[in-house]
Protein backbone atom coordinates (compact mmCIF):
# COMPACT_ATOMS: atom_id res chain seq x y z
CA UNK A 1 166.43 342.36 88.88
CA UNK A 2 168.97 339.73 90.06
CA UNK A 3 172.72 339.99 88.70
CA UNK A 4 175.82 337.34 88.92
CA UNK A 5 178.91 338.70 89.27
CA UNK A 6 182.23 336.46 89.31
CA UNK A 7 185.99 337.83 90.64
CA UNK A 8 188.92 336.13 91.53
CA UNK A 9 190.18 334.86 87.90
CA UNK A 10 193.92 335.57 87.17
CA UNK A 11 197.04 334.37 85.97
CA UNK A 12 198.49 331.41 88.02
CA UNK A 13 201.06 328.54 87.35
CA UNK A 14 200.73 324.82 86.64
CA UNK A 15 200.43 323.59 90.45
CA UNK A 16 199.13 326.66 91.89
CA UNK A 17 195.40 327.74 93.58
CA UNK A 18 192.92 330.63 92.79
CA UNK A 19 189.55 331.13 94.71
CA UNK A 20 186.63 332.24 92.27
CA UNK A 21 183.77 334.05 93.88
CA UNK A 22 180.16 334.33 92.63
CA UNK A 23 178.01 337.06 94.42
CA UNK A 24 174.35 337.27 93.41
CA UNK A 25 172.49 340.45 94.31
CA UNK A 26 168.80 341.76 93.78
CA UNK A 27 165.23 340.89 94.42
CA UNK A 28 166.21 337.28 95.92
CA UNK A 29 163.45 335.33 97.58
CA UNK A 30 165.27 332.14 97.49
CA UNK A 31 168.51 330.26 95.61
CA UNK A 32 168.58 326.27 95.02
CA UNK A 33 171.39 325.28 93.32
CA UNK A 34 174.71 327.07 92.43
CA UNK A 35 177.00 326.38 89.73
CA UNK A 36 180.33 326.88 88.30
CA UNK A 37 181.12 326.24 84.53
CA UNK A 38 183.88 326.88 82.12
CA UNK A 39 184.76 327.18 78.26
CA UNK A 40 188.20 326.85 76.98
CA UNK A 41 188.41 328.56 73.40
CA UNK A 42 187.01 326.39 70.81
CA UNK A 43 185.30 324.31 73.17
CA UNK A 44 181.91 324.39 74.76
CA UNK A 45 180.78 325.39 77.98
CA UNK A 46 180.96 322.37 80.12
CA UNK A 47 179.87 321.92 84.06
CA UNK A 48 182.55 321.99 86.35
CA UNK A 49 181.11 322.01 89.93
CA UNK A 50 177.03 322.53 91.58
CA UNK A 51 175.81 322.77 94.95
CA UNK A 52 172.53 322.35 95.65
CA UNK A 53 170.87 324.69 98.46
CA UNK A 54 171.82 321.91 101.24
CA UNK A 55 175.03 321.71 100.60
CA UNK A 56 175.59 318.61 98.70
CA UNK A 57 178.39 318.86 95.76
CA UNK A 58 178.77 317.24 92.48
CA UNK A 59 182.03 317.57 90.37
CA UNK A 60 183.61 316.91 87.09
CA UNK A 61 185.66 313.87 86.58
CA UNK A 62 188.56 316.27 85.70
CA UNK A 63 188.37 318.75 88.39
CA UNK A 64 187.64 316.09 91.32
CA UNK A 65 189.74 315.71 94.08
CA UNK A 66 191.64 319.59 93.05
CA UNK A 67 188.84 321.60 93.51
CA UNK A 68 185.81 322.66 96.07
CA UNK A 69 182.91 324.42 95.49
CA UNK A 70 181.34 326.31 98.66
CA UNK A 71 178.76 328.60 99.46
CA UNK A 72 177.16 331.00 101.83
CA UNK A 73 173.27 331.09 101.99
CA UNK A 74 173.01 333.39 104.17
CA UNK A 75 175.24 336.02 102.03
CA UNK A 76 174.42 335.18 98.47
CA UNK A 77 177.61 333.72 97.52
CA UNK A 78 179.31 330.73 96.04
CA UNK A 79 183.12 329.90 95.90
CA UNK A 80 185.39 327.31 93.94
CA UNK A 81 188.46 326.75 95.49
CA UNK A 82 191.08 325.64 92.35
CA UNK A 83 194.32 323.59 93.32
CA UNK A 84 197.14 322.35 91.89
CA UNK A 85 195.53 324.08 88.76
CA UNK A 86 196.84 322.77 85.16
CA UNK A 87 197.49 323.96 81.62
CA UNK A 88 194.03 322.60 80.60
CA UNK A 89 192.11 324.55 83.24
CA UNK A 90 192.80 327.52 81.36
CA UNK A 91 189.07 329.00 80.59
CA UNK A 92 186.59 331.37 81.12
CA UNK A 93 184.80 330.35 83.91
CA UNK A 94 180.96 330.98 84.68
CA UNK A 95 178.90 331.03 87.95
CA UNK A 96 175.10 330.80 87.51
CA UNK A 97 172.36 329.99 90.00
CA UNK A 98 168.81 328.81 90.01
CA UNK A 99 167.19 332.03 92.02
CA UNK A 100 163.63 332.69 92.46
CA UNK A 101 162.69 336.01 92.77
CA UNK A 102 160.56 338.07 94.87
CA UNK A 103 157.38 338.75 93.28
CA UNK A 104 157.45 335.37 90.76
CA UNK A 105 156.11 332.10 91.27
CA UNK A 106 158.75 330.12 89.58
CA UNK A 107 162.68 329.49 89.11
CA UNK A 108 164.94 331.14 86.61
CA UNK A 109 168.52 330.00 85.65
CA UNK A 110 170.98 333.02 85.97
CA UNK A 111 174.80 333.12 84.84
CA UNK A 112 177.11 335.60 85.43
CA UNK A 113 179.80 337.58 83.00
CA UNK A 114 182.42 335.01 83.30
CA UNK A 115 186.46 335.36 84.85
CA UNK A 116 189.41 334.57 83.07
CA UNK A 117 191.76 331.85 84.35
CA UNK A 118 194.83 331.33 82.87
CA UNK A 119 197.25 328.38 83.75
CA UNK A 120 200.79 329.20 82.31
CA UNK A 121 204.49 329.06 83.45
C-alpha cells in the first residue's frame, strides 16, 4: 500500500506565500518523478510543477518565476513553495508521484487527496 498525503493549503492574500507538502508513505522501493497539480472549479486539472528523481524542475508558464517545487529523497517528501500568490491560484491542489513498490516490477502513478488554497483579500 502506498498513500499521498498533501498539508499546508490555507487561506492567504494576493501577494502572500504558502508551502504545500506531499508525504508519501508505504511499501516504497523507489520514487521517479514528483508532481504538483491543481483544479480551479470549473476547470480541469492542469500541471503546475514536476521533479524528476535528480532533481531537475519543470514549471507552468503561469506559476514560473513565483513558485519552487523541492523534494527530499531520502524522506519521501515533496514541497512547492507559492509566492506572491494571486486571485487565480485559488485551487485545489494535488501532489502525485510515480512510486514503484516493493514486491512489483513496474511503476504506478499515485495522487494524493488534494489541499485547498484560497487567494482572497
Amino acid at each position: 500500500q502506498v498513500q499521498l498525503v498533501e498539508s499546508g493549503g490555507g487561506l492567504v492574500q494576493p501577494g502572500g506565500s504558502l508551502r504545500l507538502s506531499c508525504a508519501a508513505s508505504g511499501s516504497i522501493f523507489t520514487i521517479n518523478s514528483m508532481g504538483w497539480y491543481r483544479q480551479a472549479p470549473g476547470k480541469e486539472r492542469e500541471l503546475v510543477a514536476l521533479i524528476s528523481s535528480r532533481g531537475g524542475s519543470n514549471y507552468a508558464d503561469s506559476v514560473k518565476d513565483r513558485f519552487t517545487i523541492s523534494r527530499d529523497n531520502a524522506k519521501n517528501t515533496s514541497s512547492l513553495q507559492m509566492n506572491s500568490l494571486k486571485p487565480e491560484d485559488t485551487a485545489v491542489y494535488y501532489c502525485n508521484a510515480v512510486i514503484k513498490p516493493y514486491h512489483s516490477d513496474t511503476y504506478h502513478l499515485y495522487w494524493g487527496q488534494g489541499t485547498q488554497v484560497t487567494v482572497s483579500a
